[in-house]
PDB file of N, CA and C in Angstrom:
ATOM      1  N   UNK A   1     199.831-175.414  28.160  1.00  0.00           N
ATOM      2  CA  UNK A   1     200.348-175.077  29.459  1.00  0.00           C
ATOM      3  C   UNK A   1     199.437-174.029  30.092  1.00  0.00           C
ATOM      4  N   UNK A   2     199.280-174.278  31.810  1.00  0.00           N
ATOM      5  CA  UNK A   2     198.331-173.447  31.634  1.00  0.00           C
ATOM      6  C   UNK A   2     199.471-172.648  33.020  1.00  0.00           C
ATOM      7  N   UNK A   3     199.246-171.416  33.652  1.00  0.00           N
ATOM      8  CA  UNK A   3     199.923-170.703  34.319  1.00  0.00           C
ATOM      9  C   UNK A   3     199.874-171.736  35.443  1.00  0.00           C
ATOM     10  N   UNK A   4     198.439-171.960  36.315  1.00  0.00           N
ATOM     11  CA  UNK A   4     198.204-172.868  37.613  1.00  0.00           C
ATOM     12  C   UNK A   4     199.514-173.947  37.606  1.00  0.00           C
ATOM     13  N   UNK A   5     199.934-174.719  36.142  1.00  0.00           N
ATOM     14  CA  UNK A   5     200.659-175.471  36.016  1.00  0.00           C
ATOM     15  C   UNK A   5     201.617-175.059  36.625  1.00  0.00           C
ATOM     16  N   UNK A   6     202.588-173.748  36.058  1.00  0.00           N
ATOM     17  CA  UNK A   6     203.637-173.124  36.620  1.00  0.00           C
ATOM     18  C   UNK A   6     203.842-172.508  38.073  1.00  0.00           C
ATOM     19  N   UNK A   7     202.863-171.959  38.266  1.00  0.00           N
ATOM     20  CA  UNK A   7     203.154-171.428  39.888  1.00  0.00           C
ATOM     21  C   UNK A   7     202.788-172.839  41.255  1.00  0.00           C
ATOM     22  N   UNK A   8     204.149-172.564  42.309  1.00  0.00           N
ATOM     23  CA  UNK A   8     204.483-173.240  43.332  1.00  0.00           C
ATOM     24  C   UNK A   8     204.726-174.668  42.266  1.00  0.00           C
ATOM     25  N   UNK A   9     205.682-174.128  41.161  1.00  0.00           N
ATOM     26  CA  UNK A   9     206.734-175.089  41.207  1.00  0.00           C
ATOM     27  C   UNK A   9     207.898-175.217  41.752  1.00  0.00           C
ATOM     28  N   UNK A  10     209.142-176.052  41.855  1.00  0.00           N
ATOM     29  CA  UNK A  10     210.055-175.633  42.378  1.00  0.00           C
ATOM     30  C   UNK A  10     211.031-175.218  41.230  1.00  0.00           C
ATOM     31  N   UNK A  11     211.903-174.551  41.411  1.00  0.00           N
ATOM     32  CA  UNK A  11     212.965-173.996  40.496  1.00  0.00           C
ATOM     33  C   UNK A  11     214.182-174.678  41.026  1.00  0.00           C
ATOM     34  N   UNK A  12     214.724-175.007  40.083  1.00  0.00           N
ATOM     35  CA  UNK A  12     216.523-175.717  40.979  1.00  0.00           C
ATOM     36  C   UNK A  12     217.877-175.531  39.720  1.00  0.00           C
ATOM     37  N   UNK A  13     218.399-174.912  40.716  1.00  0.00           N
ATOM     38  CA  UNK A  13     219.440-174.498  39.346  1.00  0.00           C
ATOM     39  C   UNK A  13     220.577-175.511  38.963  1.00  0.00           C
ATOM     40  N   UNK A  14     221.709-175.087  37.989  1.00  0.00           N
ATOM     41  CA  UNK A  14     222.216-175.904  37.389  1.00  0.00           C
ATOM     42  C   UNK A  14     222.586-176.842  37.861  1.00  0.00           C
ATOM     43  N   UNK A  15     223.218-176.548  39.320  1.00  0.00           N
ATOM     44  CA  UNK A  15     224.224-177.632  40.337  1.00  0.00           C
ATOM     45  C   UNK A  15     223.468-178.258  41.122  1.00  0.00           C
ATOM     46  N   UNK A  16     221.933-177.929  40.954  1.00  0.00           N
ATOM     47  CA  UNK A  16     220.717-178.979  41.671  1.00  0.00           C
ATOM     48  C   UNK A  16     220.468-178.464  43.141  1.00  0.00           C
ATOM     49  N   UNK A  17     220.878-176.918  43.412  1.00  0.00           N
ATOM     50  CA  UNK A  17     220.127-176.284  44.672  1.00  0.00           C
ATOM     51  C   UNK A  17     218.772-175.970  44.210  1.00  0.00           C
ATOM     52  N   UNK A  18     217.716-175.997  45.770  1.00  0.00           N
ATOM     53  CA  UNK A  18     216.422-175.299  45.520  1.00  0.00           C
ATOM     54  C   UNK A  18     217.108-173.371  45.450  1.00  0.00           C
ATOM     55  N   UNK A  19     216.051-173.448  44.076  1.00  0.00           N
ATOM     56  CA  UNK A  19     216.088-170.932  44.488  1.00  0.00           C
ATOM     57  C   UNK A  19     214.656-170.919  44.905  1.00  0.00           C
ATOM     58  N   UNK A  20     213.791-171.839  44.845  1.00  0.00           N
ATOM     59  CA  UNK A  20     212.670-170.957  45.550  1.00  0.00           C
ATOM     60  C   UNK A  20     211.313-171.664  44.892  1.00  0.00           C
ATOM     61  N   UNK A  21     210.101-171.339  45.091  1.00  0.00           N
ATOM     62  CA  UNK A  21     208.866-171.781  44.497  1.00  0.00           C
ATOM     63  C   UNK A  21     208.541-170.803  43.349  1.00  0.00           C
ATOM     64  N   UNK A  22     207.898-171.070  42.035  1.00  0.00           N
ATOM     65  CA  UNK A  22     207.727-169.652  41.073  1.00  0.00           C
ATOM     66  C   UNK A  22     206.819-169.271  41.968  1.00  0.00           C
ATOM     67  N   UNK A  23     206.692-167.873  42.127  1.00  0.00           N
ATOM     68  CA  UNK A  23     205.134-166.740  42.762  1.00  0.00           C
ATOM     69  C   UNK A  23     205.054-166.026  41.527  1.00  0.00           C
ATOM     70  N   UNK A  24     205.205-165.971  40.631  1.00  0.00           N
ATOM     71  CA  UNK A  24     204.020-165.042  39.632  1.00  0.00           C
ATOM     72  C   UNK A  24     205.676-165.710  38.219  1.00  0.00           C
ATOM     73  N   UNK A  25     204.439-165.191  37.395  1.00  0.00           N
ATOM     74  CA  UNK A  25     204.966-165.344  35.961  1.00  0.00           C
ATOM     75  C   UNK A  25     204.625-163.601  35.180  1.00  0.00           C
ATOM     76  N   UNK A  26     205.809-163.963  34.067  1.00  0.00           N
ATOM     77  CA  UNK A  26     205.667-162.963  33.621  1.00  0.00           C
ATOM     78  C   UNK A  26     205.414-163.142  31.974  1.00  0.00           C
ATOM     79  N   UNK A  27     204.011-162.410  31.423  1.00  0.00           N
ATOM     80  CA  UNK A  27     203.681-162.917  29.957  1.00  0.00           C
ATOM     81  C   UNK A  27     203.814-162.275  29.355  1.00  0.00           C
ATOM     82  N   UNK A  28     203.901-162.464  28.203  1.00  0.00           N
ATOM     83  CA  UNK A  28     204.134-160.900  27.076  1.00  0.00           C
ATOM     84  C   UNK A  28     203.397-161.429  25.798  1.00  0.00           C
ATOM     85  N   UNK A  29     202.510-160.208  24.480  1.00  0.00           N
ATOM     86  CA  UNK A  29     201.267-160.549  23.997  1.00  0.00           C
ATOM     87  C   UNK A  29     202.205-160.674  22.841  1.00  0.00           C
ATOM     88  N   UNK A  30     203.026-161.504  22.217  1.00  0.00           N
ATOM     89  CA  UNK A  30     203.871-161.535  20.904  1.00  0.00           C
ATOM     90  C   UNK A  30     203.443-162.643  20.241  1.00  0.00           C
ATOM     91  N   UNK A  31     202.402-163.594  20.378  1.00  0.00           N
ATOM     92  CA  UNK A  31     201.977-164.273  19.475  1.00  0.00           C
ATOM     93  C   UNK A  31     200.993-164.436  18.669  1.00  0.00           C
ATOM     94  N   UNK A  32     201.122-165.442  18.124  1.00  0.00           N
ATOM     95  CA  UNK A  32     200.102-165.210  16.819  1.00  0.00           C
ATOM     96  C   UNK A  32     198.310-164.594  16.864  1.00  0.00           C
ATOM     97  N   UNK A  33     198.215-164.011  15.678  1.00  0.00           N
ATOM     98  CA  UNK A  33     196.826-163.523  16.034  1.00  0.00           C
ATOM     99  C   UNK A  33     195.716-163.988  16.413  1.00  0.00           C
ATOM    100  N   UNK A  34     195.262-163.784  17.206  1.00  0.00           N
ATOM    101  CA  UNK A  34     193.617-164.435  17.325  1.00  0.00           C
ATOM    102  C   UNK A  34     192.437-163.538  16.860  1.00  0.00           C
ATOM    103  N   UNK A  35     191.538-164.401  16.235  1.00  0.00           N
ATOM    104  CA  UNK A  35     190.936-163.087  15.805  1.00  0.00           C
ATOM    105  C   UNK A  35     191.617-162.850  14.608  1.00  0.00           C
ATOM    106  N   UNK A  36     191.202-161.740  14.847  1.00  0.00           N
ATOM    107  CA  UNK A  36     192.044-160.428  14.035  1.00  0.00           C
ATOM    108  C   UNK A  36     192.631-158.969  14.232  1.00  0.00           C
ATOM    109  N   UNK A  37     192.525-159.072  15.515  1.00  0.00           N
ATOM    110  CA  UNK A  37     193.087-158.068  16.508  1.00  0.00           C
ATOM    111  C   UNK A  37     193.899-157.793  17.728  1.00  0.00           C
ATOM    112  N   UNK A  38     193.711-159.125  18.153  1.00  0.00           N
ATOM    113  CA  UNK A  38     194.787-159.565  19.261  1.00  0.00           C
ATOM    114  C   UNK A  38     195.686-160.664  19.023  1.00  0.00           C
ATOM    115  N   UNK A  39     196.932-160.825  19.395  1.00  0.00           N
ATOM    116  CA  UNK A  39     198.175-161.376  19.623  1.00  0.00           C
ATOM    117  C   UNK A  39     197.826-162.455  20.966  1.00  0.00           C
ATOM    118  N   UNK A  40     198.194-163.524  20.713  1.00  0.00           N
ATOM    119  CA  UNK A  40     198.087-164.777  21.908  1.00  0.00           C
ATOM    120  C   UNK A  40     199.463-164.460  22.754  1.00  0.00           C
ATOM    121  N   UNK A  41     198.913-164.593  23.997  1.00  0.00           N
ATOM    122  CA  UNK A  41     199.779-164.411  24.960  1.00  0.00           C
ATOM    123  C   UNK A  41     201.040-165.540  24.764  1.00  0.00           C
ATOM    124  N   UNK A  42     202.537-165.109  25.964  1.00  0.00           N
ATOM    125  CA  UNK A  42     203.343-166.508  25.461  1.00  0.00           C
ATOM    126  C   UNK A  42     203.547-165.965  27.065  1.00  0.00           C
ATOM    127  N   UNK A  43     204.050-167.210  27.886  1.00  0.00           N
ATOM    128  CA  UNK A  43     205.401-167.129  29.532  1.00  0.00           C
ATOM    129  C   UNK A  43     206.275-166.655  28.416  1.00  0.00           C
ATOM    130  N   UNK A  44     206.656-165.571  29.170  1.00  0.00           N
ATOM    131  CA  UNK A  44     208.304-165.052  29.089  1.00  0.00           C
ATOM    132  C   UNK A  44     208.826-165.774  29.791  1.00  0.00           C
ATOM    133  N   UNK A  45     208.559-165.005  31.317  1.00  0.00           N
ATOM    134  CA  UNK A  45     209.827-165.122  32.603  1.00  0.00           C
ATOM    135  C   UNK A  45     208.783-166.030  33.699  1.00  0.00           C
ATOM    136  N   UNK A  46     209.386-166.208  34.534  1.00  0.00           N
ATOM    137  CA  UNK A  46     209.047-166.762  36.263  1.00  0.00           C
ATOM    138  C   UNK A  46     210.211-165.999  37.271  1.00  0.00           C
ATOM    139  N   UNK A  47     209.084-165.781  38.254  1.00  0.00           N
ATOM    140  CA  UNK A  47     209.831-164.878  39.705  1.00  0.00           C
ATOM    141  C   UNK A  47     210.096-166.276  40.417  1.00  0.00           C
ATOM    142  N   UNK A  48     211.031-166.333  40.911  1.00  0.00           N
ATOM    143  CA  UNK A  48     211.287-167.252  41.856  1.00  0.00           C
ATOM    144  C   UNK A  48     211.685-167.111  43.128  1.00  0.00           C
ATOM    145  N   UNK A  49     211.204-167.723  44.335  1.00  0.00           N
ATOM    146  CA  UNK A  49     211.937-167.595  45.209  1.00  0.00           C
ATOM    147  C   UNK A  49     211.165-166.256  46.141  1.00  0.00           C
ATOM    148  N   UNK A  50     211.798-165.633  47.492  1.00  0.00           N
ATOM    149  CA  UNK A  50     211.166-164.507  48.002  1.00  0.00           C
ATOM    150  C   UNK A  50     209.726-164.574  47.965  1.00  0.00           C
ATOM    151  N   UNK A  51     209.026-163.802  48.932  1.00  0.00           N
ATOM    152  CA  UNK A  51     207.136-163.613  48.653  1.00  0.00           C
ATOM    153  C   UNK A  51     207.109-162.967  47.373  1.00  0.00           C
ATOM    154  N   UNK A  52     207.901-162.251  46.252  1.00  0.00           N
ATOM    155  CA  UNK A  52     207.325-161.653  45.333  1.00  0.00           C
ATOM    156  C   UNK A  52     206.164-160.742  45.193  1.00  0.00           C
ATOM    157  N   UNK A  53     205.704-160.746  46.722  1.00  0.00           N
ATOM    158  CA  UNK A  53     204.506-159.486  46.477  1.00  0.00           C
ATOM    159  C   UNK A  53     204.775-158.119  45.889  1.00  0.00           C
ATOM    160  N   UNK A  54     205.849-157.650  46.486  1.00  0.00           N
ATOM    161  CA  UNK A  54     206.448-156.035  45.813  1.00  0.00           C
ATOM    162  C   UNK A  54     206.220-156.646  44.412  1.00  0.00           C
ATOM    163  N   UNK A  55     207.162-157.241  43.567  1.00  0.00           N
ATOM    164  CA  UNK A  55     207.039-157.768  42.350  1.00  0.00           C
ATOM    165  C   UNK A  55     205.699-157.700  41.689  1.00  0.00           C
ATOM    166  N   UNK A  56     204.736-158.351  42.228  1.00  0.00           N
ATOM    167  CA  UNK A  56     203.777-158.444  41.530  1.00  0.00           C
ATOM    168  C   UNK A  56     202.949-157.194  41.885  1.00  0.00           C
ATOM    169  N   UNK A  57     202.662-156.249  42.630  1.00  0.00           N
ATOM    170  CA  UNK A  57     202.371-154.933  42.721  1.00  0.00           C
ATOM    171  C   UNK A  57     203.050-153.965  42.078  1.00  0.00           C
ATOM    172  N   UNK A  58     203.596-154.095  41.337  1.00  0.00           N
ATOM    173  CA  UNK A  58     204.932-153.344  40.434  1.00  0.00           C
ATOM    174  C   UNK A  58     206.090-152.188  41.221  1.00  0.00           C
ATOM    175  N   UNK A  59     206.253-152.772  42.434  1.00  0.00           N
ATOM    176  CA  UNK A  59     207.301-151.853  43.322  1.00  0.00           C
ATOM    177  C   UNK A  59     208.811-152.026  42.966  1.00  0.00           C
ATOM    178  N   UNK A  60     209.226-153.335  42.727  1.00  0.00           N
ATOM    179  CA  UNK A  60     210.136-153.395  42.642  1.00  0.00           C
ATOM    180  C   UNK A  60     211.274-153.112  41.226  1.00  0.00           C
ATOM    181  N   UNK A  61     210.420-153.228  40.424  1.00  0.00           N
ATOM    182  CA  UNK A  61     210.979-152.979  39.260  1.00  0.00           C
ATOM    183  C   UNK A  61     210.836-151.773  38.547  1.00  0.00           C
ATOM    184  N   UNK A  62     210.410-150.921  39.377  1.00  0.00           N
ATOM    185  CA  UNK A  62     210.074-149.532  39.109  1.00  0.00           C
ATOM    186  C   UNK A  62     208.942-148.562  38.531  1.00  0.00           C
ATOM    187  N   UNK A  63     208.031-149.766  38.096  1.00  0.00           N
ATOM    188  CA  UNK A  63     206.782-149.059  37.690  1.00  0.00           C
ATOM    189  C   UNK A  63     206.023-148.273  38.587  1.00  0.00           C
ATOM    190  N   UNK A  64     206.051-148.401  40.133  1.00  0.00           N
ATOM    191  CA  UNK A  64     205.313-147.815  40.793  1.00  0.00           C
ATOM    192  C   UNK A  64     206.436-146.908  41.772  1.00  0.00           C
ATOM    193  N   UNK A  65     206.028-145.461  42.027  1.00  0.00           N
ATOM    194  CA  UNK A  65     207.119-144.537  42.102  1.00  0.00           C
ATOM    195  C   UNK A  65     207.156-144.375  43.920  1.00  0.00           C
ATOM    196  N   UNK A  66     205.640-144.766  44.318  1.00  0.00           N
ATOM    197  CA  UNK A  66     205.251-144.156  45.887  1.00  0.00           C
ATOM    198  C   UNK A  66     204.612-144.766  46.416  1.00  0.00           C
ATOM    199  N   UNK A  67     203.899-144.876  47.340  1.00  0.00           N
ATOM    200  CA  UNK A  67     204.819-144.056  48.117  1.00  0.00           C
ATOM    201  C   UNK A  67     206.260-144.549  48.875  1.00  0.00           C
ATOM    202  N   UNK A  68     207.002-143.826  48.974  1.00  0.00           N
ATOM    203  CA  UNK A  68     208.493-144.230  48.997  1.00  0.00           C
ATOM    204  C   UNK A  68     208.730-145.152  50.213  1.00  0.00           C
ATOM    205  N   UNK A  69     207.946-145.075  51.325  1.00  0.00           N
ATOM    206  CA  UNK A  69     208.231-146.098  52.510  1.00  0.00           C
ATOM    207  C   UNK A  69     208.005-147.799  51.735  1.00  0.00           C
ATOM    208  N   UNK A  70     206.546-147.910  51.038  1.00  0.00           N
ATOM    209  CA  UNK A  70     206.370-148.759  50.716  1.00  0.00           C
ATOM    210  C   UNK A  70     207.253-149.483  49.593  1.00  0.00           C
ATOM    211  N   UNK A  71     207.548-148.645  48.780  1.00  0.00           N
ATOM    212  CA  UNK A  71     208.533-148.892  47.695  1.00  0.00           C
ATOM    213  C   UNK A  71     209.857-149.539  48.304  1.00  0.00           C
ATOM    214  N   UNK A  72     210.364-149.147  49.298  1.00  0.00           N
ATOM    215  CA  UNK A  72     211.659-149.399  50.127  1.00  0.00           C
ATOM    216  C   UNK A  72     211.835-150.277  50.835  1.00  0.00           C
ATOM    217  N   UNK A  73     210.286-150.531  51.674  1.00  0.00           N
ATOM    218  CA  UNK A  73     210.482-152.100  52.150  1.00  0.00           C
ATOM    219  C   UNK A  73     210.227-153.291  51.217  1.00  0.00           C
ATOM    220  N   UNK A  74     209.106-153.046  50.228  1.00  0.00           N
ATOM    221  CA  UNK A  74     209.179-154.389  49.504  1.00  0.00           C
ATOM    222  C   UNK A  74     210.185-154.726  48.088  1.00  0.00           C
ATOM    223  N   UNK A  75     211.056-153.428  48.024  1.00  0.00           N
ATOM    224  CA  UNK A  75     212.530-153.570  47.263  1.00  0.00           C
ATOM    225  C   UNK A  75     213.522-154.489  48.675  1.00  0.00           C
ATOM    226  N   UNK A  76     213.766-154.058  49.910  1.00  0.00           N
ATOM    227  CA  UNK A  76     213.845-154.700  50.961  1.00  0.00           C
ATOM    228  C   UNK A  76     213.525-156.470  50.841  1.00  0.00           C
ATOM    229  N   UNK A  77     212.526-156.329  51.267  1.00  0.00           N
ATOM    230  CA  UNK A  77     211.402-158.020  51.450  1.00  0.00           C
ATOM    231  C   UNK A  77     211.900-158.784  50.152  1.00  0.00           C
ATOM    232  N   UNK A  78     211.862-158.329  49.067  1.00  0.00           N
ATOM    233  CA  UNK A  78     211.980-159.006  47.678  1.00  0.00           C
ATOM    234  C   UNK A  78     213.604-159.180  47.113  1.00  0.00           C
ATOM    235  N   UNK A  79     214.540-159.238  47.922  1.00  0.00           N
ATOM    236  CA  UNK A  79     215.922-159.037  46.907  1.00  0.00           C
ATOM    237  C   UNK A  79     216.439-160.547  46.954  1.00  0.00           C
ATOM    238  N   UNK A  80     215.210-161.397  47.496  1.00  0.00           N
ATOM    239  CA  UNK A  80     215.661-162.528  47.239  1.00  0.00           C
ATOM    240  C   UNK A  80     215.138-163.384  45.462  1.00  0.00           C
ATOM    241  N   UNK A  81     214.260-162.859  45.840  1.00  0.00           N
ATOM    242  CA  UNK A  81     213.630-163.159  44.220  1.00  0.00           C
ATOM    243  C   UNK A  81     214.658-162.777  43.112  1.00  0.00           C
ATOM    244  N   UNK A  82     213.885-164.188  42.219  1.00  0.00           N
ATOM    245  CA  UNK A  82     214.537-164.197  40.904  1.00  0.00           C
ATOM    246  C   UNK A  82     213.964-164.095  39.745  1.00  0.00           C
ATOM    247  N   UNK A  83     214.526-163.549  38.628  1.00  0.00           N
ATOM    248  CA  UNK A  83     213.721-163.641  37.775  1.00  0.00           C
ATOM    249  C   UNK A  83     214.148-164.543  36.665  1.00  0.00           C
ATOM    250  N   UNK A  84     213.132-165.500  36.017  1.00  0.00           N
ATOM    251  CA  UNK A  84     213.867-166.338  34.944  1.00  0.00           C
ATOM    252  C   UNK A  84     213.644-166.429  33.677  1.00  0.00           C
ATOM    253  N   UNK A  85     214.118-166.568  32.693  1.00  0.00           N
ATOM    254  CA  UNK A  85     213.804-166.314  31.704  1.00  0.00           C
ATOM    255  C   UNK A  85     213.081-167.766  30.975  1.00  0.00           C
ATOM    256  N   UNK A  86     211.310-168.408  30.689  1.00  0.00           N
ATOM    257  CA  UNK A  86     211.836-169.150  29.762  1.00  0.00           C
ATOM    258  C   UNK A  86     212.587-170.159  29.151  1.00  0.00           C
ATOM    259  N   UNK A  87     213.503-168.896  28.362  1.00  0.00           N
ATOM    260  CA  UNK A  87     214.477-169.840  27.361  1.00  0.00           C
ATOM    261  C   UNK A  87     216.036-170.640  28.504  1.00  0.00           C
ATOM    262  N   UNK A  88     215.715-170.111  30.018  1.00  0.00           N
ATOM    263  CA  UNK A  88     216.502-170.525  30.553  1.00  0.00           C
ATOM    264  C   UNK A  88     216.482-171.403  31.230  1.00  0.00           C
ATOM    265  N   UNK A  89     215.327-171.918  31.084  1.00  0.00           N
ATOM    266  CA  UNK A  89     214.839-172.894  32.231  1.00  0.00           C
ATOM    267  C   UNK A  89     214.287-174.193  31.138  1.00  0.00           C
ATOM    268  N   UNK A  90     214.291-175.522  31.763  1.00  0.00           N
ATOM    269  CA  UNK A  90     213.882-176.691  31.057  1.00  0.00           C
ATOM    270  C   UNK A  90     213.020-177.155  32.044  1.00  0.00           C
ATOM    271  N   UNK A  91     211.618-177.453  31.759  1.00  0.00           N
ATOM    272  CA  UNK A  91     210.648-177.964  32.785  1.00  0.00           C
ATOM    273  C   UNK A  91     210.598-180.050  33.222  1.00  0.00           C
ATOM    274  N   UNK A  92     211.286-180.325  34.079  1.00  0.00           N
ATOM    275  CA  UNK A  92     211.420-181.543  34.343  1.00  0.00           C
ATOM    276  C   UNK A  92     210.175-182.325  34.712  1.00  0.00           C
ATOM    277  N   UNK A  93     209.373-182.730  33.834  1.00  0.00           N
ATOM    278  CA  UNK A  93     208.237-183.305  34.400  1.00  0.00           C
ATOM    279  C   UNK A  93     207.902-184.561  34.910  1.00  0.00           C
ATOM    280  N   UNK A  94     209.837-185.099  34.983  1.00  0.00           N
ATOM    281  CA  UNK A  94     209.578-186.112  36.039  1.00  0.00           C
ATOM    282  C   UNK A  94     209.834-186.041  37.381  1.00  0.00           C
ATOM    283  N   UNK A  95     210.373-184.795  37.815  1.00  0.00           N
ATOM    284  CA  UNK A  95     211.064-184.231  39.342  1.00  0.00           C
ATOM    285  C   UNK A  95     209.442-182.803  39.417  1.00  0.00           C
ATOM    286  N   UNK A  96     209.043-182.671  38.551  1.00  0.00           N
ATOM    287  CA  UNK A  96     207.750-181.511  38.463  1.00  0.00           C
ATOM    288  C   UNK A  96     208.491-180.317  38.936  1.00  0.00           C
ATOM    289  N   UNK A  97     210.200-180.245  38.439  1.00  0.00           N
ATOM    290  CA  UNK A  97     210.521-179.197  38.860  1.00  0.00           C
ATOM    291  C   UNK A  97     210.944-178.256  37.191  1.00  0.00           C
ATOM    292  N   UNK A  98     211.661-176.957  37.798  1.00  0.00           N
ATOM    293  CA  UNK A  98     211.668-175.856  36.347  1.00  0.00           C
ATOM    294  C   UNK A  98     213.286-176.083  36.764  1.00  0.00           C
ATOM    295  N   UNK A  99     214.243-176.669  35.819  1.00  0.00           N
ATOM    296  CA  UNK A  99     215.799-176.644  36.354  1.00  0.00           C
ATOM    297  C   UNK A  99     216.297-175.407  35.397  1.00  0.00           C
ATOM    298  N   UNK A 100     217.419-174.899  35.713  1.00  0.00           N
ATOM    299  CA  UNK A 100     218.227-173.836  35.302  1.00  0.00           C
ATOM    300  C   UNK A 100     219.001-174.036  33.874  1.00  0.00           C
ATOM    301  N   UNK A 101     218.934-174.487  33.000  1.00  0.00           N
ATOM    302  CA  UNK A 101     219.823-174.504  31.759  1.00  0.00           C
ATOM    303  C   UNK A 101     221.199-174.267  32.571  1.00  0.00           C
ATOM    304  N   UNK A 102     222.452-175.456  32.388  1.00  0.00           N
ATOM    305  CA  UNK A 102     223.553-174.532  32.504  1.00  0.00           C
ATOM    306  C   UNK A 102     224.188-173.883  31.292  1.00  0.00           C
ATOM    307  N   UNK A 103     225.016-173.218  31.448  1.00  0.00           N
ATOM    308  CA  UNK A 103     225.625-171.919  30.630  1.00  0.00           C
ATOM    309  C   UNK A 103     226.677-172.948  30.367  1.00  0.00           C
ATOM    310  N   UNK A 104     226.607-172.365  29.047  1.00  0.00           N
ATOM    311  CA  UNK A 104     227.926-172.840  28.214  1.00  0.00           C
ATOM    312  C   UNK A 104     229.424-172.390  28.652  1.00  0.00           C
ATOM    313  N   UNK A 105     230.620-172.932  28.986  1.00  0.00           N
ATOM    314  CA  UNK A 105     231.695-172.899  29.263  1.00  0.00           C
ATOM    315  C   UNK A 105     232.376-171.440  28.215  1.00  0.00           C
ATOM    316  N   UNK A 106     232.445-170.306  28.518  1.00  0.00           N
ATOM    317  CA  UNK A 106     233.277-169.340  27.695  1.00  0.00           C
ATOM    318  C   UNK A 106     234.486-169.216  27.572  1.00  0.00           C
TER     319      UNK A 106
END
């Protein structure tokens, strides 16, 4: 899988609405070694939906502290975005869309 694959897919959740196109993915280095010093990257998550720019500049999720106008509008611009997990999503590669896992009945 390569990322290009994943971004400006569509996302559609359980009941078959569009949430949005992915704009950025999110990876984390927990796999196996390469080498002998580095860990192979894995997709965690996908942003969906919204421009995701705050997101991917790290405004919205709090890594970046200032300056506060900027921080405020693209927390603003971005509260449509989603974030997905992965293990929550099943990639339909006959609709080329990412659908929502539904949740088990509690």
């Amino acid at each position: 899988m390569r990322i290009s694959d994943l971004l400006a897919l569509e996302v559609v959740d359980a009941d078959g609405r569009q949430v949005g196109k992915v704009r950025d993915v999110r990876l984390v280095q927990d796999g196996p070694l390469l080498g002998s010093t580095q860990a192979a990257m894995r997709v965690d998550a996908v942003v969906a939906g919204g421009g995701a720019l705050g997101i991917r500049l790290g405004y919205v999720r709090g890594r970046v502290r200032g300056p506060a106008l900027l921080r405020w509008v693209f927390s603003w611009a971005e509260r449509r975005a989603d974030t997905f997990l992965m293990t929550d999503l099943d990639w339909d590669t006959d609709a080329n869309v990412l659908r929502v896992k539904r949740q088990p009945d509690s």
